[in-house]
Protein backbone atom coordinates (compact mmCIF):
# COMPACT_ATOMS: atom_id res chain seq x y z
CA UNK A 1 -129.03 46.09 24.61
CA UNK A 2 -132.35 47.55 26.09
CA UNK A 3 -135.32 47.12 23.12
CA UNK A 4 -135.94 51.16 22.27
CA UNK A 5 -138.14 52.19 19.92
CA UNK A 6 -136.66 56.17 18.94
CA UNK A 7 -138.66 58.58 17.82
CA UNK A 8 -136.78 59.08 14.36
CA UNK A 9 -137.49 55.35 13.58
CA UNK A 10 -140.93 55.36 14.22
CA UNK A 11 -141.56 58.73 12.01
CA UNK A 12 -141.62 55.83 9.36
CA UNK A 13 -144.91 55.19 7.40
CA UNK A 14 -143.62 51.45 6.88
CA UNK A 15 -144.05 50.52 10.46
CA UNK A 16 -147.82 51.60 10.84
CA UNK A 17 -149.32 48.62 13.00
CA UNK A 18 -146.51 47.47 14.53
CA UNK A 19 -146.99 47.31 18.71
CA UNK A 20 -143.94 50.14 20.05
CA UNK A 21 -142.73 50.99 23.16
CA UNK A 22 -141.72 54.94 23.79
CA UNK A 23 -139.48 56.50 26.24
CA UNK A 24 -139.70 60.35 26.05
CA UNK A 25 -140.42 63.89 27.10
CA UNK A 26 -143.57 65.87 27.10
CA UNK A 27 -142.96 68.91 25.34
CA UNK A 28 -146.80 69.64 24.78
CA UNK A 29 -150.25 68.38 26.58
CA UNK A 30 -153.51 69.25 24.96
CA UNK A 31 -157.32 68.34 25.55
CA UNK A 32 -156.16 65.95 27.78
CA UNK A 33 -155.44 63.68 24.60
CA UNK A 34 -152.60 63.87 22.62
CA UNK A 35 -149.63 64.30 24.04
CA UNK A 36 -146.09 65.43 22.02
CA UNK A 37 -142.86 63.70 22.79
CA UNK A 38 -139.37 64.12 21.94
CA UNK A 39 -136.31 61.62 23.25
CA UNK A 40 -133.63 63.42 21.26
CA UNK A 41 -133.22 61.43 18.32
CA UNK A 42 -135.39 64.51 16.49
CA UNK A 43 -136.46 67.70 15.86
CA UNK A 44 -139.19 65.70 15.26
CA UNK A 45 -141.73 65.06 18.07
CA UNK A 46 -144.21 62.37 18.11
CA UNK A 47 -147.76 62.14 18.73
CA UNK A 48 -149.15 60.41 21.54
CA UNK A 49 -152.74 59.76 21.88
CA UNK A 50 -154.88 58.71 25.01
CA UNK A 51 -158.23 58.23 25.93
CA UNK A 52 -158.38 60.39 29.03
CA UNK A 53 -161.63 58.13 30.20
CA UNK A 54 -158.33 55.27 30.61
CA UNK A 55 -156.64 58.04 33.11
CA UNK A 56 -157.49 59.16 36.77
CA UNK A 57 -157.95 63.10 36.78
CA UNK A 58 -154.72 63.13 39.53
CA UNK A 59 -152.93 61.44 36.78
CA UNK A 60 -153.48 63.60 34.08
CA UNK A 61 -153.08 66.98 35.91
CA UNK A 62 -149.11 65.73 36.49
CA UNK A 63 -148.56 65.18 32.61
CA UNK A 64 -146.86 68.44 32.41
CA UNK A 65 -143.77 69.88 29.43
CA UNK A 66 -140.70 67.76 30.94
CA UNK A 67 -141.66 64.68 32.57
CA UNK A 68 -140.66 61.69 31.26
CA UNK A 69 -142.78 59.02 30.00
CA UNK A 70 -142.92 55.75 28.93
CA UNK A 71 -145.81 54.64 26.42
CA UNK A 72 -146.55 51.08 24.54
CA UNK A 73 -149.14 51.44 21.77
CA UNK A 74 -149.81 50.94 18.43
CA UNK A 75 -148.00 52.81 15.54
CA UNK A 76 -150.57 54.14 13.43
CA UNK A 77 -151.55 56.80 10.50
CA UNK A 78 -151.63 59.77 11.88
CA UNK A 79 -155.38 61.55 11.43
CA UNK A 80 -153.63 65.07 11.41
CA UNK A 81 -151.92 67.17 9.68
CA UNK A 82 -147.74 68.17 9.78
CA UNK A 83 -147.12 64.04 10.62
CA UNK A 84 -147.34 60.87 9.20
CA UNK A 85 -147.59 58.66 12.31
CA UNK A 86 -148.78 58.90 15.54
CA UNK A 87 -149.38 56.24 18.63
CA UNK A 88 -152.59 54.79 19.96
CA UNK A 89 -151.73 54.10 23.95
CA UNK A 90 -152.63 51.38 25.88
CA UNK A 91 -150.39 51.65 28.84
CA UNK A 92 -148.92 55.31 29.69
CA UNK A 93 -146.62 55.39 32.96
CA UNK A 94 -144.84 58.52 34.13
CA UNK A 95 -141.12 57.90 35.01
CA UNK A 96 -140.12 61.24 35.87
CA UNK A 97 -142.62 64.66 37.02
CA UNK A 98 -141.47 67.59 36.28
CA UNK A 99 -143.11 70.84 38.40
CA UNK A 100 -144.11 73.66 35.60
CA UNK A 101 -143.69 76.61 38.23
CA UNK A 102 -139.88 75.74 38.43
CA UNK A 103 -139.54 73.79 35.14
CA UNK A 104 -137.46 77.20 33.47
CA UNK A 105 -137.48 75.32 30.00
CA UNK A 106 -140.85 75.93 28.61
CA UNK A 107 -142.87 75.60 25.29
CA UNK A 108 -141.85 79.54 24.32
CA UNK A 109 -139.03 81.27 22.90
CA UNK A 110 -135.92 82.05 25.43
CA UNK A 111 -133.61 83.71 24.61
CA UNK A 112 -129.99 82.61 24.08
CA UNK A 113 -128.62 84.66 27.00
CA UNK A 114 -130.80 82.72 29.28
CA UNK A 115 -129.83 79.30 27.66
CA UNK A 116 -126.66 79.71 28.61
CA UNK A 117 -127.30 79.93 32.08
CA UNK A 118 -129.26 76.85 32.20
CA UNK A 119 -126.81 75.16 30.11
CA UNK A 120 -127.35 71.81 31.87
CA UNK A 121 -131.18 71.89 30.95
CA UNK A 122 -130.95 73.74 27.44
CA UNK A 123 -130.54 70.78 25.59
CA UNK A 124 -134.10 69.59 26.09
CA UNK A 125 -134.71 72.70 23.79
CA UNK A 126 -135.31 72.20 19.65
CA UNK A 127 -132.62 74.63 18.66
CA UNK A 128 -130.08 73.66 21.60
CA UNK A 129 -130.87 69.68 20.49
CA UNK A 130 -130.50 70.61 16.73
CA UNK A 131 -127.49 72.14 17.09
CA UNK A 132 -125.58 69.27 19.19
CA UNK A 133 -126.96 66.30 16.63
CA UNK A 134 -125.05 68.34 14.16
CA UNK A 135 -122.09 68.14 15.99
CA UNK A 136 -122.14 64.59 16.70
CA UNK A 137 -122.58 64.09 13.38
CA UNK A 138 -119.43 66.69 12.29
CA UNK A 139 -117.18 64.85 15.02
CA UNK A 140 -118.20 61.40 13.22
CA UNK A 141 -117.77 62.61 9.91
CA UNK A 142 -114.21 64.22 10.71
CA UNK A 143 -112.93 60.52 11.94
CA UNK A 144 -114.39 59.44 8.90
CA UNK A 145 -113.15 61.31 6.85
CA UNK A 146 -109.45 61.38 7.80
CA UNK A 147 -109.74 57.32 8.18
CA UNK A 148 -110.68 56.68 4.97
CA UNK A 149 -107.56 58.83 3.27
CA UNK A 150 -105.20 57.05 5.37
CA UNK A 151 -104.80 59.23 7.79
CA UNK A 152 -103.70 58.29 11.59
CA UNK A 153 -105.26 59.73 14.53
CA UNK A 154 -102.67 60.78 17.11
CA UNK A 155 -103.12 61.59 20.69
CA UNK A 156 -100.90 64.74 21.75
CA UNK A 157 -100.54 66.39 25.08
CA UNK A 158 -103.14 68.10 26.97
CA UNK A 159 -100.37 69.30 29.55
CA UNK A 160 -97.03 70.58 27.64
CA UNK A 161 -94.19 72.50 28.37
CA UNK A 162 -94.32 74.22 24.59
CA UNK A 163 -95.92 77.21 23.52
CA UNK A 164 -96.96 76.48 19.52
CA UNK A 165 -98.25 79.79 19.17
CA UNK A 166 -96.21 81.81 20.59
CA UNK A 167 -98.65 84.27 22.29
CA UNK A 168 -97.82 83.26 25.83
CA UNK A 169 -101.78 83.13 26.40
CA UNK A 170 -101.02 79.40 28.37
CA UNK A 171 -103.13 78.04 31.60
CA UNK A 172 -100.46 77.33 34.05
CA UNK A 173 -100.62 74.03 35.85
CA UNK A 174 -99.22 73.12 38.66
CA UNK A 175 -99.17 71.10 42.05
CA UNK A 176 -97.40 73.42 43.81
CA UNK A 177 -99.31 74.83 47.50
CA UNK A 178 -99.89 78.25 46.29
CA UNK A 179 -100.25 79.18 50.28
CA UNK A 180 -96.85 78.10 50.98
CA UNK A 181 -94.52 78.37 46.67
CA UNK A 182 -91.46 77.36 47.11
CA UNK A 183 -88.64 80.13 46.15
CA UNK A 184 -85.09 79.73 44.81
CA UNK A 185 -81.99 81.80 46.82
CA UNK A 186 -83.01 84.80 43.70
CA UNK A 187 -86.34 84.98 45.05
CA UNK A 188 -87.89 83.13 42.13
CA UNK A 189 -90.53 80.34 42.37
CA UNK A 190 -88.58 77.20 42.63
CA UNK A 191 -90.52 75.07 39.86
CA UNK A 192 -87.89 72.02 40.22
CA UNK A 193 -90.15 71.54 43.43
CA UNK A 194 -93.06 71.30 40.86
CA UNK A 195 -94.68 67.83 39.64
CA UNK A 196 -92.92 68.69 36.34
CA UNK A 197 -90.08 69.69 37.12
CA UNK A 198 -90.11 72.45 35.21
CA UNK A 199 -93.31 74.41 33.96
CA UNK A 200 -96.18 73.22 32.69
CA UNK A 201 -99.55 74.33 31.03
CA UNK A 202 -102.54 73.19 29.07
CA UNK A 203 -101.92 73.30 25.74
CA UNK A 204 -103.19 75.65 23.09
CA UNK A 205 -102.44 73.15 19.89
CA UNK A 206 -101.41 69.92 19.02
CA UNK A 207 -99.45 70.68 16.44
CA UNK A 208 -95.91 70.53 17.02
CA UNK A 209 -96.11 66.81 17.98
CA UNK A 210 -98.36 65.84 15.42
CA UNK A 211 -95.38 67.22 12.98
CA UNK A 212 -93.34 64.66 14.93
CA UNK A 213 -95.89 61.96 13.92
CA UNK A 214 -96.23 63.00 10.24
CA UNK A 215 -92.55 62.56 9.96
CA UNK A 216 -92.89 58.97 10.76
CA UNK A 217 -96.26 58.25 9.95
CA UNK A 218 -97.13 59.90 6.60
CA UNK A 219 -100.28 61.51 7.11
CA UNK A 220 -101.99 61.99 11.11
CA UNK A 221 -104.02 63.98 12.67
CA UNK A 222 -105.35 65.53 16.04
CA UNK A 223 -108.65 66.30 17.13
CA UNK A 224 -108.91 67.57 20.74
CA UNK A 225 -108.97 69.95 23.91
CA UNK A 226 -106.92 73.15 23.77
CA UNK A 227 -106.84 75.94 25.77
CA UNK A 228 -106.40 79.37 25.53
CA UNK A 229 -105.93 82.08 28.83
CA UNK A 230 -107.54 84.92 26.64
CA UNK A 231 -108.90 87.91 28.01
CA UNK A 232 -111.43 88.28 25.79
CA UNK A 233 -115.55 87.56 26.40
CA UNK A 234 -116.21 88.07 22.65
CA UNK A 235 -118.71 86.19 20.54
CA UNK A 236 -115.83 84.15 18.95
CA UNK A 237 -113.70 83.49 21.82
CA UNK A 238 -113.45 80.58 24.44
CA UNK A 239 -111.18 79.68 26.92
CA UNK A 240 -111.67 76.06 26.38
CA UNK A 241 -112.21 74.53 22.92
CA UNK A 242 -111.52 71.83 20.01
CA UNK A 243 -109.25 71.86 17.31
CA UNK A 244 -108.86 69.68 14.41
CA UNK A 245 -105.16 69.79 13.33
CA UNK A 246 -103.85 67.26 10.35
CA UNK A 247 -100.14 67.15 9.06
CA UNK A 248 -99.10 65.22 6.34
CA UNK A 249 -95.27 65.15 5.32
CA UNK A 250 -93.92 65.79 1.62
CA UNK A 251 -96.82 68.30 1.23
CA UNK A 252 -95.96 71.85 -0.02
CA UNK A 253 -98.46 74.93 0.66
CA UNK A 254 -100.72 73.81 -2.30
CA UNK A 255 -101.19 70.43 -1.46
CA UNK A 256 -102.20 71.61 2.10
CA UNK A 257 -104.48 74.05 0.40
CA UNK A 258 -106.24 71.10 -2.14
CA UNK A 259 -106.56 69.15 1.49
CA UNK A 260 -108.03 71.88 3.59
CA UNK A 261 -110.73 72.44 0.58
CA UNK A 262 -111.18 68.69 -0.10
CA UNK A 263 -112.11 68.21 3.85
CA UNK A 264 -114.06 71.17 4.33
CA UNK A 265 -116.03 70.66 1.41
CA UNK A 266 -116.64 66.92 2.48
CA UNK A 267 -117.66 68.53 6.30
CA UNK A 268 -120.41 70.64 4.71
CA UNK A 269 -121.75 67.92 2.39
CA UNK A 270 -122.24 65.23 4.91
CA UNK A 271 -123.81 67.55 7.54
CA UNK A 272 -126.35 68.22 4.47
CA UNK A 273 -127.04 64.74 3.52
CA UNK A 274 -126.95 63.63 6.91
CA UNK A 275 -128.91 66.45 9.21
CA UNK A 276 -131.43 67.60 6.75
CA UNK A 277 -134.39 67.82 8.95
CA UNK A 278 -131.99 69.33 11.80
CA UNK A 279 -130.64 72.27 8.67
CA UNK A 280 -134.56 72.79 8.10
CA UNK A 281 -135.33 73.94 11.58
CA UNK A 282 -131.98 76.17 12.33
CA UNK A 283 -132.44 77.66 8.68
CA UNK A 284 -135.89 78.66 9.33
CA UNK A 285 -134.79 80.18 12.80
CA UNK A 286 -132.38 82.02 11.15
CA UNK A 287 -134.60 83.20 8.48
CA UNK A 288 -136.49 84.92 11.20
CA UNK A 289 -134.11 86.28 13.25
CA UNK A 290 -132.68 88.16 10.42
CA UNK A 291 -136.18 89.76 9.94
CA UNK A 292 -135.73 91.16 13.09
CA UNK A 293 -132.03 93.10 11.95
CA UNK A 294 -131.61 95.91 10.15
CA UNK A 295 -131.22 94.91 6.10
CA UNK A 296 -127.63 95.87 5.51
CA UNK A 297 -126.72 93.14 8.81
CA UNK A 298 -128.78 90.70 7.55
CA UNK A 299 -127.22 87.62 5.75
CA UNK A 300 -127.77 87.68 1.58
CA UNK A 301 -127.46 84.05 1.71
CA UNK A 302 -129.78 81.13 3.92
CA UNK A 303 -127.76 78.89 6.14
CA UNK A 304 -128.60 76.26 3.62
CA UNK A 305 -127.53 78.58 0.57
CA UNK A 306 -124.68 79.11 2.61
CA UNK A 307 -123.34 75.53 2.91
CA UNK A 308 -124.42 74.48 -0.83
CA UNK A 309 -122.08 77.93 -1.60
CA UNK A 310 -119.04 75.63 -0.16
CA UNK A 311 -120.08 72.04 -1.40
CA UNK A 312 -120.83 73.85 -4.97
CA UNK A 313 -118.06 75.96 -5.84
CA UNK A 314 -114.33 75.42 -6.24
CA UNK A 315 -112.20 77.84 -4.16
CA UNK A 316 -110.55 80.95 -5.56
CA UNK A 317 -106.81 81.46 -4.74
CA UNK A 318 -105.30 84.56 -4.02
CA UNK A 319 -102.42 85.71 -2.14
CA UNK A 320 -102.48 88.54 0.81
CA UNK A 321 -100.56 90.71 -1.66
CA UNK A 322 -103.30 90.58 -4.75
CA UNK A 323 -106.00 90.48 -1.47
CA UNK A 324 -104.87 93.42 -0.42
CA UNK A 325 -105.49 95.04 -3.81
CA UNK A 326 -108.50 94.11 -4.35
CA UNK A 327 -109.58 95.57 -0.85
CA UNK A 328 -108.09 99.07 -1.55
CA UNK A 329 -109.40 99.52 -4.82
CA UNK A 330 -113.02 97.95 -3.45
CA UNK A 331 -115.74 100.19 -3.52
CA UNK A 332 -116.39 99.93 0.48
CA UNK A 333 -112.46 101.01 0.68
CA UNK A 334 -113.02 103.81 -1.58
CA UNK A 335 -116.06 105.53 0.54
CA UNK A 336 -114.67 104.52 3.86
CA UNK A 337 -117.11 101.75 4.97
CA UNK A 338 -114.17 99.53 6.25
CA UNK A 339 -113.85 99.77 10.06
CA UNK A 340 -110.38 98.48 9.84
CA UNK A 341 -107.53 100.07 7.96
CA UNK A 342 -106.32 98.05 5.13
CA UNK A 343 -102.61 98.48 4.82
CA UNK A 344 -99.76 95.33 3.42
CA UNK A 345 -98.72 94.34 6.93
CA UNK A 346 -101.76 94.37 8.83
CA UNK A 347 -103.79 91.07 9.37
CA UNK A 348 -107.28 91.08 7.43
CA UNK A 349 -110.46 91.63 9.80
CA UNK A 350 -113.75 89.60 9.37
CA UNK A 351 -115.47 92.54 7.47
CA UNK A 352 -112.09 92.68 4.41
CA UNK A 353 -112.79 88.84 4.67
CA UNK A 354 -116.31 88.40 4.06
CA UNK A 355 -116.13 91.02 1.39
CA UNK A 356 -113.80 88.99 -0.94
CA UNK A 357 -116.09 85.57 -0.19
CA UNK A 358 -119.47 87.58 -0.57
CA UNK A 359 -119.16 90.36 -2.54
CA UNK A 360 -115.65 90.08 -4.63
CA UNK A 361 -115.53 86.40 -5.70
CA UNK A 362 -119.15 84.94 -4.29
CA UNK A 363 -117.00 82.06 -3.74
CA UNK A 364 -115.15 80.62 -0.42
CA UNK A 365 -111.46 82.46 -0.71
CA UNK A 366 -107.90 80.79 0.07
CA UNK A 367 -105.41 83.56 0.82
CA UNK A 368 -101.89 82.77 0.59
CA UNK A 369 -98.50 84.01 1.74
CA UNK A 370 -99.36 86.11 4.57
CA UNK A 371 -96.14 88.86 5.78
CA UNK A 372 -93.97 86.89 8.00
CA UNK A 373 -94.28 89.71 10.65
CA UNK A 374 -98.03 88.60 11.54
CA UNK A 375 -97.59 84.98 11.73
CA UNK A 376 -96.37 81.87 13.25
CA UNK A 377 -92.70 81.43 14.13
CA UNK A 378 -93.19 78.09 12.49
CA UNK A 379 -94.51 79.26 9.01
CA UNK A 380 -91.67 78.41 6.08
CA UNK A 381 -90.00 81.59 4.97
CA UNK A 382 -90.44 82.47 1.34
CA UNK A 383 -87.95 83.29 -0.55
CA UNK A 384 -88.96 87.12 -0.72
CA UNK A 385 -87.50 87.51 2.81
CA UNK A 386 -91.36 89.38 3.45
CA UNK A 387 -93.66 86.74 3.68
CA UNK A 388 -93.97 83.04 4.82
CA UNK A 389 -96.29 79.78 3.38
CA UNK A 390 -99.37 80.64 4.76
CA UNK A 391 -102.96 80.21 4.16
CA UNK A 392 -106.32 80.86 5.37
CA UNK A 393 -109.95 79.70 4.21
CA UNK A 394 -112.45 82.01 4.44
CA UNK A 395 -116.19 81.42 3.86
CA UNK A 396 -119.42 83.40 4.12
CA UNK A 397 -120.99 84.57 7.51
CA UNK A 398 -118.05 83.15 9.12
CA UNK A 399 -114.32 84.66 7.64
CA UNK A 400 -112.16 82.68 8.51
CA UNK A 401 -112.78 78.95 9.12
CA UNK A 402 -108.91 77.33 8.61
CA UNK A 403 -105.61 78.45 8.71
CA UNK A 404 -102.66 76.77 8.23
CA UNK A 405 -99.12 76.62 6.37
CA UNK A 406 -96.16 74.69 5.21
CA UNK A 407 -93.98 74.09 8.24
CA UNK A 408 -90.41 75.60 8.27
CA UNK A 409 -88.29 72.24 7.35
CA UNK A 410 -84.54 74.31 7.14
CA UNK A 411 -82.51 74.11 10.47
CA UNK A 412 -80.90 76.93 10.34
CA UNK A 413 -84.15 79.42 8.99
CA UNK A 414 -86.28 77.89 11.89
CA UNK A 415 -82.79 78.16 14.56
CA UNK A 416 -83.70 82.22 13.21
CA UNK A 417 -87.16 82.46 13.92
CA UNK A 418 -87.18 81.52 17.17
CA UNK A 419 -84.47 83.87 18.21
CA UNK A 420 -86.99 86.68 16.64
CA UNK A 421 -89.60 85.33 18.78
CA UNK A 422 -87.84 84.79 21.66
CA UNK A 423 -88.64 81.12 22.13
CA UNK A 424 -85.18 79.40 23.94
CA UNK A 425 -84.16 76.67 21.52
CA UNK A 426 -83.95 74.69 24.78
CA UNK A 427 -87.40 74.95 25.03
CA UNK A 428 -88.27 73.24 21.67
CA UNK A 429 -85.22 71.07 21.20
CA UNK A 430 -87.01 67.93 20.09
CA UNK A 431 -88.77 70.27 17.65
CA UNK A 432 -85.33 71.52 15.82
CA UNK A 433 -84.41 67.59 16.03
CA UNK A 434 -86.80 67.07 13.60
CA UNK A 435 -84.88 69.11 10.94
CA UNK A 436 -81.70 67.26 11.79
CA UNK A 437 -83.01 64.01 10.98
CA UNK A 438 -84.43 62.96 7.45
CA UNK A 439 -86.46 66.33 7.05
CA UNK A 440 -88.11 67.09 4.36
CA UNK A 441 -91.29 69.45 3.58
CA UNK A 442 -94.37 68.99 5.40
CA UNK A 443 -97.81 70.89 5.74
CA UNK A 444 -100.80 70.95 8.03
CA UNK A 445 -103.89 73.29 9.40
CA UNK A 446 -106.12 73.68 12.13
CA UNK A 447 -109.74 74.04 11.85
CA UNK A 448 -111.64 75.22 15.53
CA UNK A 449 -114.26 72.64 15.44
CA UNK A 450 -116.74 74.97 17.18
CA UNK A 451 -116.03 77.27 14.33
CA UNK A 452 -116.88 74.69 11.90
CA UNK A 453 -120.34 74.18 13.87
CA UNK A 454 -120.63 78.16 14.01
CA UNK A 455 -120.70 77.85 10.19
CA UNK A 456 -123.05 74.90 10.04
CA UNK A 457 -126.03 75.32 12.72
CA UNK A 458 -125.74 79.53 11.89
CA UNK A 459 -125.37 80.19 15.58
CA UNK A 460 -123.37 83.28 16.09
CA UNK A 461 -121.92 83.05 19.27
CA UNK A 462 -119.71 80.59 19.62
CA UNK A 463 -120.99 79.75 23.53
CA UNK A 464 -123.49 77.98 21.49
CA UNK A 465 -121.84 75.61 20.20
CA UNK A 466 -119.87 73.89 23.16
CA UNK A 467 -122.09 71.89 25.36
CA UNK A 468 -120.48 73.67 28.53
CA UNK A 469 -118.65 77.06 27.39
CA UNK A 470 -115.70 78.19 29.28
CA UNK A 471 -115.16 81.48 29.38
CA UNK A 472 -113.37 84.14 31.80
CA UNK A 473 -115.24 84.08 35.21
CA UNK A 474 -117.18 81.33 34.11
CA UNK A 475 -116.64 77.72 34.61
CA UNK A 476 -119.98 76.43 35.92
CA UNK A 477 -121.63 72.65 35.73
């Protein structure tokens, strides 16, 4: 493997003297001197300096914020202030120029709107770069985490012929010539003429067969693509995105509940111990774009507060019922701040959420036992005949973060459900199998990755988060 010397490794005081070779990009040029670098590895840039006597004029005048470089040197003490090393050239050769008058990435602030429309170029940018270390480091730290409780990573569909959700929100895919559909003698399309067979779309969860996999395996897990056909360009809403989805069989509502905390909990702390500098940089951004809000929409708590406020505290348990409560005899209820109407039956909105975590309890919240009329066909049924064996985390700044349940193991209740939701048993016969054959209790959640990175980088729009949003009428690069 090519000999590298990263910028994060040579931020080290312990290899002043040693010779090091640099591959990077300018993000600053000053005095025609010292030059700033970053390759990534960072927030962090590094310090370059050159004697400009070394450099023809023509050369210097194309050192310019983008263009790529590669330096050997000297790592030494650096002479200013805000780094501890910096490198003494010998040899600078430009790889790459880079034209300022059409460079649109520049040393100022842009804003996030027009970051999204250079998405291909807004990594080179600190918060853009910050904010995709940290998910690196989440998706590590999920596999991680799962592998070392025993848990098996399964691979489930991308295309499906299931709904999980029920919502009917489902990309259709098909091979068929839409110029020229074939149609049955009713007049119908004819979707035995389709690769299928029958109809297909990209899925919007893996969790129906990864409940075929716990029942086998023990404990597994899914972490990837689904897809939702939403029409909705919200802040919190894409048409593409990632889910992490784990099932684990024998496990009743509570034990998913002590999972779902154990993992998040073990999320947070690792992105704290393991992006520190990257935290710094998006906490202080945050810090002062809430100086720019109005004080009753700014955040009480830092990003940083906000993460220590899940690794720190154990999660209170309530259930919808005693949430509910609590919401109508709040204060906010009282005077009519809630937007939302808060009525047993209706499904809690972010504001009724982040007042239990940040105001109520100053804790993150697990609700319980939601009304069966607002969930998942595929929730157990309680034994009130109202309500099923749901959950949902909720945490500050965000809401809610996981949701999840204990699966409906009883033939017959789930042979009901479906008939309420209209779902054709035919349609999810290998799913009803399951209860026919050894079935026993089982559990699981999902957690929306880009969610999870929401919650940890403090970006508030969740097109910030995926390198390449897709969203309705967009699906550049």
């Amino acid at each position: 493997m090519k000999a590298i010397d990263s910028i994060a490794s040579l931020l080290d005081s312990s290899k002043i003297g040693q010779p090091v070779t640099v591959y990077a990009w300018v993000r600053t040029f000053r005095n025609n001197q010292f030059i700033a670098v970053n390759d990534g590895s960072t927030i962090n840039n590094l310090q370059l300096v050159i004697e400009k006597e070394n450099f023809q004029e023509d050369f210097l005048k194309r050192i310019a914020t983008g263009v790529s470089l590669k330096a050997k040197g000297r790592l030494v003490e650096s002479q200013g202030k805000g780094q501890v090393t910096e490198v003494e050239v010998a040899d600078l050769e430009i790889l790459g120029d880079c034209d300022p008058e059409e460079f649109p990435i520049q040393m100022k602030r842009h804003s996030l709107e027009f970051l999204r429309e250079k998405a291909h170029l807004r990594f080179r940018t600190n918060t853009f770069s910050a904010v995709f270390r940290i998910r690196h480091a989440m998706t590590f730290a999920v596999h991680k985490y799962f592998n070392d409780n025993g848990f098996y990573n399964l691979h489930t569909p991308i295309i499906t012929g299931s709904d999980a959700e029920g919502a009917g929100e489902m990309f259709r895919v098909t091979t068929l010539d839409l110029k020229d559909v074939p149609k049955t003698d009713l007049g119908d399309i004819d979707v035995s003429q389709d690769f299928f067979g029958k109809e297909s779309n990209l899925t919007v969860s893996g969790q129906l067969e990864a409940e075929l996999g716990a029942m086998a395996l023990g404990k597994v897990y899914t972490f990837g693509p689904t897809f939702r056909a939403e029409n909705s360009n919200t802040s919190r809403h894409l048409a593409e995105f990632w889910m992490i989805e784990p099932e684990v069989a024998f496990y009743n509502l509570n034990d998913n509940a002590d999972l779902a905390e154990d993992f998040l909990k073990y999320l947070v702390k690792y992105a704290l111990d393991n992006c520190a500098d990257d935290i710094a940089f998006l906490t202080q951004r945050e810090t002062n774009e809430e100086k720019q809000k109005p004080q009753a929409e700014r955040n009480e708590l830092s990003l940083k507060e906000r993460l220590a406020f899940v690794v720190n505290n154990d999660f209170e348990r309530l259930t919808y019922t005693q949430a509910i409560d609590v919401l109508r005899n709040s204060k906010p209820f009282k005077k009519k701040k809630f937007k939302y109407p808060v009525e047993w039956g209706t499904d809690l909105q972010s504001e009724h959420e982040r007042f239990l975590v940040e105001k109520k309890y100053k804790k993150p919240v697990v609700i319980t036992d939601y009304p069966a009329s607002i969930k998942a066909f595929y929730m157990r049924a309680n034994d009130d005949g109202k309500t099923v064996a749901a959950m949902d985390i909720l945490v500050p700044g965000i809401g809610e973060i996981i949701g999840g349940s204990q699966r409906e193991e009883r033939l017959d209740k789930l042979i009901e459900k479906c008939k309420e939701f209209n779902i054709p048993e035919e349609h999810v016969w290998w799913y009803l199998d399951l209860r026919k054959f050894g079935t026993a209790e089982h559990s699981g959640f999902g957690l929306g990755f880009e969610r999870l990175i929401m919650f940890v980088t403090g970006m508030t729009n969740i097109r910030d988060v995926i390198p390449f949003p897709r969203t309705r009428q967009s699906a550049d690069f």
